[in-house]
N, C-alpha and C. Protein backbone atom coordinates (compact mmCIF):
# COMPACT_ATOMS: atom_id res chain seq x y z
N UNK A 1 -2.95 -9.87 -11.41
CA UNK A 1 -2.43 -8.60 -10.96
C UNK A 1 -0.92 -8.73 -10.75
N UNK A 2 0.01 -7.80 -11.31
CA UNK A 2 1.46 -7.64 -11.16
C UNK A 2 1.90 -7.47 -9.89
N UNK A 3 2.94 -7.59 -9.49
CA UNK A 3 3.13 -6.84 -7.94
C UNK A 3 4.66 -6.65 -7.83
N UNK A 4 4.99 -6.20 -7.26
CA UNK A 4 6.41 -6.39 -7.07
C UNK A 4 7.05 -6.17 -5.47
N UNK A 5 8.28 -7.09 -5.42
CA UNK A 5 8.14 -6.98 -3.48
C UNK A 5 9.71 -7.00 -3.51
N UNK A 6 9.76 -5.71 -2.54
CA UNK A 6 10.63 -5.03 -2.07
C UNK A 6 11.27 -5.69 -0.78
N UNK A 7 12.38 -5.81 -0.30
CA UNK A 7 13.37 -6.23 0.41
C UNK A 7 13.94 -5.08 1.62
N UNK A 8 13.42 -5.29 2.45
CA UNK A 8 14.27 -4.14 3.85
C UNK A 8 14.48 -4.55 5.17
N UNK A 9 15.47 -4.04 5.65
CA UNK A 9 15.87 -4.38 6.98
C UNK A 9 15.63 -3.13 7.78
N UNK A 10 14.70 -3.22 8.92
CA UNK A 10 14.86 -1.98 9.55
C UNK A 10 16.00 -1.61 10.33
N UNK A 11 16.53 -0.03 10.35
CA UNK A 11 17.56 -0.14 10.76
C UNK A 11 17.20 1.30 12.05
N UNK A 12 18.22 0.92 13.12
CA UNK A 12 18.12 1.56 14.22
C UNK A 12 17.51 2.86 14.20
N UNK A 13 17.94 3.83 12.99
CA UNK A 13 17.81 5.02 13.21
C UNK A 13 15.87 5.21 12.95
N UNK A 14 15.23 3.98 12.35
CA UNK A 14 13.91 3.96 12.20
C UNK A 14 13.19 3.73 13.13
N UNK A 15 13.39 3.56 14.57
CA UNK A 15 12.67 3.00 15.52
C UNK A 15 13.03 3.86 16.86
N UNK A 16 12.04 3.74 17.85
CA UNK A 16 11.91 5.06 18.83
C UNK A 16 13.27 3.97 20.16
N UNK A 17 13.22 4.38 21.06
CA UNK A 17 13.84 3.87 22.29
C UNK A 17 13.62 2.39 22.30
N UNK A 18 12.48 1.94 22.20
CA UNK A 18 11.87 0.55 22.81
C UNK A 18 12.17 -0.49 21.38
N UNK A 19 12.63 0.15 20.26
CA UNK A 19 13.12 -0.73 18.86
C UNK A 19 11.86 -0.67 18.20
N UNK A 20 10.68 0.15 18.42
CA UNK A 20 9.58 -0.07 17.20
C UNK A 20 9.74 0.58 16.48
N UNK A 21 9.79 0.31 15.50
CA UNK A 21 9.36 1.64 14.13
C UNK A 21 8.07 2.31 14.56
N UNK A 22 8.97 3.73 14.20
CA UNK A 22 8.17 5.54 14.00
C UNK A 22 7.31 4.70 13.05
N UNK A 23 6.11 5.32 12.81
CA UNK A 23 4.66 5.36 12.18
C UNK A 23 5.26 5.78 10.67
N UNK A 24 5.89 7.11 11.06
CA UNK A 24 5.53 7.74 9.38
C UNK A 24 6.81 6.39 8.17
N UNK A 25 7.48 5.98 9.07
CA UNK A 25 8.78 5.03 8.48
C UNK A 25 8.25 4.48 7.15
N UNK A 26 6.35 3.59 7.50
CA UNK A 26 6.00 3.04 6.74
C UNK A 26 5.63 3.90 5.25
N UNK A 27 5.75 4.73 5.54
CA UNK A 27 5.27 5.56 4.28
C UNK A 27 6.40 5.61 3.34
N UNK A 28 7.72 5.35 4.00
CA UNK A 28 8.94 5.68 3.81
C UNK A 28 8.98 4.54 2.63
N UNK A 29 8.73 3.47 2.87
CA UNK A 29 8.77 2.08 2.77
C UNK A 29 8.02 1.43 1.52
N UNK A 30 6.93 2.08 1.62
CA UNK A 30 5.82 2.35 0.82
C UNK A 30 6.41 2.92 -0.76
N UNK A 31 7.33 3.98 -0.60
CA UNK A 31 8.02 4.68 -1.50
C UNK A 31 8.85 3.77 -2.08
N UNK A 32 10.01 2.52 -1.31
CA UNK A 32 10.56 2.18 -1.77
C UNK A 32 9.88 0.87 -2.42
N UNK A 33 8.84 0.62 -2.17
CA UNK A 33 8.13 -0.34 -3.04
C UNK A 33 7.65 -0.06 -4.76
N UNK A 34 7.00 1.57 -4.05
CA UNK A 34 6.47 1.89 -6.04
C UNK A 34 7.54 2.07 -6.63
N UNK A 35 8.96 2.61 -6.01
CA UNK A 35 9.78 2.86 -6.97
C UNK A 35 10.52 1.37 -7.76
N UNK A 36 10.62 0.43 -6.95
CA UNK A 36 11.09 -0.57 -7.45
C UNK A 36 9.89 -0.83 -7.99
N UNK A 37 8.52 -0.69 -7.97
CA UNK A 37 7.40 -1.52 -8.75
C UNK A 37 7.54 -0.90 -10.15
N UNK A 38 7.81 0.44 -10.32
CA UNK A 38 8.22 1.27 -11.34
C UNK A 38 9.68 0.47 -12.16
N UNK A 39 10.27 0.63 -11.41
CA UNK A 39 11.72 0.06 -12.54
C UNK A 39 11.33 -1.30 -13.14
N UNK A 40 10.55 -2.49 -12.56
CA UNK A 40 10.28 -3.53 -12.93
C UNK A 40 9.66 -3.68 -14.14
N UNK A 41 8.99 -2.49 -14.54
CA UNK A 41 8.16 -1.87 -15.66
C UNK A 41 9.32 -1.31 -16.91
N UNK A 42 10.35 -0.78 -16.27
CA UNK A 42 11.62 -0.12 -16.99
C UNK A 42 11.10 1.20 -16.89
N UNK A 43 10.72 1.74 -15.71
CA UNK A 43 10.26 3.12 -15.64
C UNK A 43 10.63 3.69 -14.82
N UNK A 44 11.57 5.02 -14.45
CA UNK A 44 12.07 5.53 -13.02
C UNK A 44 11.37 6.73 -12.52
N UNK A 45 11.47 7.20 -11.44
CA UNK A 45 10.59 8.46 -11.22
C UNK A 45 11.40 9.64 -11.65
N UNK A 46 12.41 9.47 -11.94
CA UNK A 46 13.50 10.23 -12.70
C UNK A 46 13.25 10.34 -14.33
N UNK A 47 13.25 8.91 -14.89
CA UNK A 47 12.40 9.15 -15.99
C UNK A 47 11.14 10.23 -16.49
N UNK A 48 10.18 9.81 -15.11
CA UNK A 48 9.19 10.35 -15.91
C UNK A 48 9.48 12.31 -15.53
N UNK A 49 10.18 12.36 -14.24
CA UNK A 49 10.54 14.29 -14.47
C UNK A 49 11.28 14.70 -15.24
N UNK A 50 11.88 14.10 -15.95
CA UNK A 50 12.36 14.21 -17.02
C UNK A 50 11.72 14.54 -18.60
N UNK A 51 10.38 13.88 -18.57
CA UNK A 51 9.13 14.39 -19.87
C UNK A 51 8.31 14.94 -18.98
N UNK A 52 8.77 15.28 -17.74
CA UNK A 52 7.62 16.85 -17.69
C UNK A 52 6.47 15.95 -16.61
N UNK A 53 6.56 15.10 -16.53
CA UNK A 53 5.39 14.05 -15.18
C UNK A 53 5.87 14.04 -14.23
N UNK A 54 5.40 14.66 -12.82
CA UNK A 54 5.33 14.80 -12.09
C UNK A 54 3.94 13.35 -10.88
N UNK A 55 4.15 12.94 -9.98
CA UNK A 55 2.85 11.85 -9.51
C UNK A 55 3.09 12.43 -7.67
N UNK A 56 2.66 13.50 -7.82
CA UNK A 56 2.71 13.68 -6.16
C UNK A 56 1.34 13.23 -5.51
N UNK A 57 2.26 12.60 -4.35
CA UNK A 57 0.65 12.20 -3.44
C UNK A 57 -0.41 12.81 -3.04
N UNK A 58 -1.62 12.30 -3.30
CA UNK A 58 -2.83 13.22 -3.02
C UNK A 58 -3.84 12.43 -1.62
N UNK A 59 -3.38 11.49 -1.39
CA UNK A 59 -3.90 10.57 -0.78
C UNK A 59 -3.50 9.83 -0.05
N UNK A 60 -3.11 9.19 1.34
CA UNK A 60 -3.09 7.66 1.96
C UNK A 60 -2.94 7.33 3.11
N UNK A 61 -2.93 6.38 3.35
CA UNK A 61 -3.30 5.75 4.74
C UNK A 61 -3.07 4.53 5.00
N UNK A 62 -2.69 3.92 5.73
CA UNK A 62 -1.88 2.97 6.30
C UNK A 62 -2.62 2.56 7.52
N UNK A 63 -2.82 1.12 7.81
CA UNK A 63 -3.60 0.02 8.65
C UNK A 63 -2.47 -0.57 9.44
N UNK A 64 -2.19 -0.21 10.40
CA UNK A 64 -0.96 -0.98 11.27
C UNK A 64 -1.88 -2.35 11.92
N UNK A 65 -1.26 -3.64 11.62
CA UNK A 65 -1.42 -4.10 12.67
C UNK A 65 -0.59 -4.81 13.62
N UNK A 66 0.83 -5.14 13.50
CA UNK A 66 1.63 -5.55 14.52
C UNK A 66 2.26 -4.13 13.87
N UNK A 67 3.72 -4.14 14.90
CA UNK A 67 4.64 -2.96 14.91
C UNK A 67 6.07 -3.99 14.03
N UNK A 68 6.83 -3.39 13.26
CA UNK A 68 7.57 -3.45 12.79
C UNK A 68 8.93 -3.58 13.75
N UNK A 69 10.39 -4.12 13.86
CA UNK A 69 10.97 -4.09 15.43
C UNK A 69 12.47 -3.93 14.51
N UNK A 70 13.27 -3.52 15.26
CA UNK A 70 14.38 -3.17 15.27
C UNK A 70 14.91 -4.76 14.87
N UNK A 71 15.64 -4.38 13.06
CA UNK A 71 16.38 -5.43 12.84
C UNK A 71 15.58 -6.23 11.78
N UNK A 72 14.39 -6.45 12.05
CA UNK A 72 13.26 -7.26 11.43
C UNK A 72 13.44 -7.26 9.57
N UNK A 73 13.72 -8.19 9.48
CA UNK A 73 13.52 -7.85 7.56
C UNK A 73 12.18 -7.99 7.30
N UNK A 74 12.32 -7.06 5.99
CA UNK A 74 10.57 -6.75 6.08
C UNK A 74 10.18 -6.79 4.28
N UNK A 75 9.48 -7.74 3.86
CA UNK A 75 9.12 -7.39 2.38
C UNK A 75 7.92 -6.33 2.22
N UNK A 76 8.30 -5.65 1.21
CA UNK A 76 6.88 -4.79 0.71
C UNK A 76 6.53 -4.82 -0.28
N UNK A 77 5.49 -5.50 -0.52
CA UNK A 77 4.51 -6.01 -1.39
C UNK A 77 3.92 -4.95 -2.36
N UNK A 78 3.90 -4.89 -3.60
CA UNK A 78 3.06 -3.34 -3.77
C UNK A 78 2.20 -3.95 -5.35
N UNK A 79 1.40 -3.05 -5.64
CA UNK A 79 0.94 -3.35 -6.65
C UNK A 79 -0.02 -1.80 -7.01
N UNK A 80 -0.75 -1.98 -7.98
CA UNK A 80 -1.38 -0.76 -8.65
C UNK A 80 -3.05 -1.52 -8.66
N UNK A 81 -3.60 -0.72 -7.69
CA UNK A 81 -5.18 -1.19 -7.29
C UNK A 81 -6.06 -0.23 -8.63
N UNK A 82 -5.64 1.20 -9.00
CA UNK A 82 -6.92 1.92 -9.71
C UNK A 82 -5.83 2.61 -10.88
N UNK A 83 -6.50 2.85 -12.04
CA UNK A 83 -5.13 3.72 -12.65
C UNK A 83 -6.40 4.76 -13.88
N UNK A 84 -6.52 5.67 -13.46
CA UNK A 84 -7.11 6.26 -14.68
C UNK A 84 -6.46 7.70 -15.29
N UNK A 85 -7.03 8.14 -16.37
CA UNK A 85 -5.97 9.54 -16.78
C UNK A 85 -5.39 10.69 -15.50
N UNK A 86 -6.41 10.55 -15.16
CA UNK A 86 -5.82 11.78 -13.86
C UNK A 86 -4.95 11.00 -12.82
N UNK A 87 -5.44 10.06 -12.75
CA UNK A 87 -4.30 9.72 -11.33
C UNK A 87 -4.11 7.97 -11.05
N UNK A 88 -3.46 7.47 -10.18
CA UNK A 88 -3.12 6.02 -10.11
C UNK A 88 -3.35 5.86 -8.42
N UNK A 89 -3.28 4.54 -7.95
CA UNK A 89 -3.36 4.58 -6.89
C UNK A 89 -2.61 3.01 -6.54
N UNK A 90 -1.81 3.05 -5.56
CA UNK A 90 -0.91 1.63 -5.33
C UNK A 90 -1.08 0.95 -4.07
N UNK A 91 -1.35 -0.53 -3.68
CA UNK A 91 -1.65 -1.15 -2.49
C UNK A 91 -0.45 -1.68 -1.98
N UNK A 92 -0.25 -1.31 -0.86
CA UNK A 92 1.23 -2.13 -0.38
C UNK A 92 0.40 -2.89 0.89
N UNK A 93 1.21 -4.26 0.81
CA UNK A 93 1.69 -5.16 1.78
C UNK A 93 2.84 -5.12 2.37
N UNK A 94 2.76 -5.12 3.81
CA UNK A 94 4.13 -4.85 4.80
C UNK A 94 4.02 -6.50 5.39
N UNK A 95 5.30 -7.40 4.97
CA UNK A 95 5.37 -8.41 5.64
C UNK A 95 6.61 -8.70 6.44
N UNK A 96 7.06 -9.37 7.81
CA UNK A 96 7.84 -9.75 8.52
C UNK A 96 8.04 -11.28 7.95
N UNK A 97 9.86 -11.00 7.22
CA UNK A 97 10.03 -12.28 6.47
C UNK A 97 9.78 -13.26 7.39
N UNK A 98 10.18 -13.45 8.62
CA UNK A 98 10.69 -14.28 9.91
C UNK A 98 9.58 -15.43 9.86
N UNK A 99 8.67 -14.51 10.13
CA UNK A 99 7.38 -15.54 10.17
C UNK A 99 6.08 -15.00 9.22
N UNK A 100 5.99 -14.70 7.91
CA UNK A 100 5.38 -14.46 6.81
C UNK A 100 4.13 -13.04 7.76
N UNK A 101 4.15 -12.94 8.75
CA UNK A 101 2.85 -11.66 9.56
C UNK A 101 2.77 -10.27 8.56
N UNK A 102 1.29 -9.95 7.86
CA UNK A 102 1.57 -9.00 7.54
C UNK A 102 1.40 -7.95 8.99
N UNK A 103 2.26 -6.96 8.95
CA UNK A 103 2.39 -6.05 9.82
C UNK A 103 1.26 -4.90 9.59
N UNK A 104 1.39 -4.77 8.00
CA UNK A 104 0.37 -3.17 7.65
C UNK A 104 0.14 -3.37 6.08
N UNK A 105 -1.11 -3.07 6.12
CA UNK A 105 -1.65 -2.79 4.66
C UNK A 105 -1.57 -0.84 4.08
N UNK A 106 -1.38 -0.57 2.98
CA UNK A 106 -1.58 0.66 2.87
C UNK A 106 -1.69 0.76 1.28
N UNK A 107 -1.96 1.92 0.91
CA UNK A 107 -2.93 2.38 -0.22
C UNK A 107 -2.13 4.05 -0.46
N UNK A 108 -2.13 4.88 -1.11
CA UNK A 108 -1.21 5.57 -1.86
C UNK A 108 -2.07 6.31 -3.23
N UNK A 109 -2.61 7.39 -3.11
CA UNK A 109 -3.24 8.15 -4.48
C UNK A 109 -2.40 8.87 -5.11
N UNK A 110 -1.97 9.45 -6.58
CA UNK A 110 -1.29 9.72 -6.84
C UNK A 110 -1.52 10.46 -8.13
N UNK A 111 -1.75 12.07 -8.08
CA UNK A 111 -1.87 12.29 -9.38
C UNK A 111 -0.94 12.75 -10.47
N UNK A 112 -1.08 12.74 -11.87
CA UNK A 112 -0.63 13.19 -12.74
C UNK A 112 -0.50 14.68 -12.83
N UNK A 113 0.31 15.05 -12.83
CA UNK A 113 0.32 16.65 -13.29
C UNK A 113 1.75 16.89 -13.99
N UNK A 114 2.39 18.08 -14.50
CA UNK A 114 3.42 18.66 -15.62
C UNK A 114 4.08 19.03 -14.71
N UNK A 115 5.57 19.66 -14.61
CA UNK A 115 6.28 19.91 -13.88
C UNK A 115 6.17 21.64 -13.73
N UNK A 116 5.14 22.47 -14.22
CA UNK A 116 4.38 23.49 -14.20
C UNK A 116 3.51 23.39 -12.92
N UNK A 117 3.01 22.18 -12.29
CA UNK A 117 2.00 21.48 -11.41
C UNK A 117 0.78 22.04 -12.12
N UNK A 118 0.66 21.53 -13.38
CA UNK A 118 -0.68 21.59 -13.65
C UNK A 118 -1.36 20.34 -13.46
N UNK A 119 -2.54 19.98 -13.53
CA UNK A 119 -3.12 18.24 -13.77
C UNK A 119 -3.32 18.21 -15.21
N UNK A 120 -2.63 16.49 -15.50
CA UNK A 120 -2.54 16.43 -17.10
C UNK A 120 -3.55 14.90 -17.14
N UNK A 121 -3.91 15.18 -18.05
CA UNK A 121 -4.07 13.30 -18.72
C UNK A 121 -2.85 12.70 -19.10
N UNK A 122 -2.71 11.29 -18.27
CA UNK A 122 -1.45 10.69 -19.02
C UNK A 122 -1.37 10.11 -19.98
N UNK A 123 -2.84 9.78 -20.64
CA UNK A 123 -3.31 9.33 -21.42
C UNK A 123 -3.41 10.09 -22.54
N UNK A 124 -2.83 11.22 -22.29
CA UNK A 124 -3.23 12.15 -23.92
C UNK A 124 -1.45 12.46 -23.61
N UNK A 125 -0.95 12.98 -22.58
CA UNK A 125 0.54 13.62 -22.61
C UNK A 125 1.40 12.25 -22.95
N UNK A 126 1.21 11.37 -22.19
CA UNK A 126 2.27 10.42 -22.34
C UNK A 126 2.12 9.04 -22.72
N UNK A 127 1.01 8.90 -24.06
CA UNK A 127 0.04 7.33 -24.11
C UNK A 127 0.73 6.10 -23.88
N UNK A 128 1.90 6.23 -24.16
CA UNK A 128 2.99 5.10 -24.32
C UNK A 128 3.41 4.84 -22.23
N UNK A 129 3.41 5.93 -21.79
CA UNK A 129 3.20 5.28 -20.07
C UNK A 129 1.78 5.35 -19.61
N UNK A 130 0.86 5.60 -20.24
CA UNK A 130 -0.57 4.94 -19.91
C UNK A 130 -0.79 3.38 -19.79
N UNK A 131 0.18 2.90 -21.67
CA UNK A 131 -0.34 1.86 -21.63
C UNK A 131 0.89 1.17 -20.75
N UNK A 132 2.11 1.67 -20.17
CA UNK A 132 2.57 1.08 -19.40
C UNK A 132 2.39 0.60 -18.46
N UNK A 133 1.64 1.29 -17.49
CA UNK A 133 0.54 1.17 -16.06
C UNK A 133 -0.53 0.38 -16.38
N UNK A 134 -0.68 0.43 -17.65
CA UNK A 134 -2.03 -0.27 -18.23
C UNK A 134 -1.49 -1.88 -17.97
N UNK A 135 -0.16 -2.37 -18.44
CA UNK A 135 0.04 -3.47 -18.39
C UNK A 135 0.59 -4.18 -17.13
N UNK A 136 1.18 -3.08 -16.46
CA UNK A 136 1.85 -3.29 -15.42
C UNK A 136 0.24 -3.69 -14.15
N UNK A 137 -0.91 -2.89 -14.47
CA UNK A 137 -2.23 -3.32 -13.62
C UNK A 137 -2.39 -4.84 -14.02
N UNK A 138 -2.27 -5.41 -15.14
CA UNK A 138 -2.76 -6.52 -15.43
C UNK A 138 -2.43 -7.72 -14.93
């Protein structure tokens, strides 16, 4: 399985009074993982609105188990767990470089649709980034 891991420092404006990271942050985070898991592929999310693909979230949820802290560098782990014509779905790992702790697991659904928001097959609209995801799962 491919993966690709993302590099972050949390920074002040992400965390409440006491220095923990806000909840929704991780989702934030999450984003910056598929997008770099995407370019690693040579694929941008700019790219694909550009031929008309659209991948808005339909799905996810996030497993906290320590809190993330003001300052903390943090890798995010991501990879592509399910991928079929209608839609894809991506697993992230949240780790604290300091001492390797994953902090939070999370998961991410994501479907295909045209910039019309219809739902497409990517597999018939765009075969050549089917089999991209196709290789990038492997």
């Amino acid at each position: 399985m491919n993966f690709c891991e993302s590099k972050l420092r949390v920074r002040y404006a992400e965390t409440d009074q006491m220095g923990v990271v806000y909840h929704a942050n991780y989702y934030i985070w999450f984003e910056v993982g598929r997008s770099d898991y995407l370019r690693m592929f040579g694929m941008t999310y700019k790219d694909m609105e550009a031929q008309g693909i659209i991948m808005p979230v339909i799905e996810n949820h996030c497993r906290y188990k320590q809190s993330a802290m003001y300052d903390d560098m943090l890798t995010v782990k991501t990879s592509i767990k399910e991928l079929s014509p209608a839609k894809i779905s991506f697993l992230y790992t949240l780790i604290r470089d300091a001492d390797g702790v994953i902090l939070a697991e999370g998961e991410t659904v994501h479907a295909f649709i045209s910039s019309s928001k219809r739902p497409i097959s990517i597999k018939k609209v765009n075969p050549a980034l089917y089999e991209l995801f196709l290789r990038a799962k492997e």
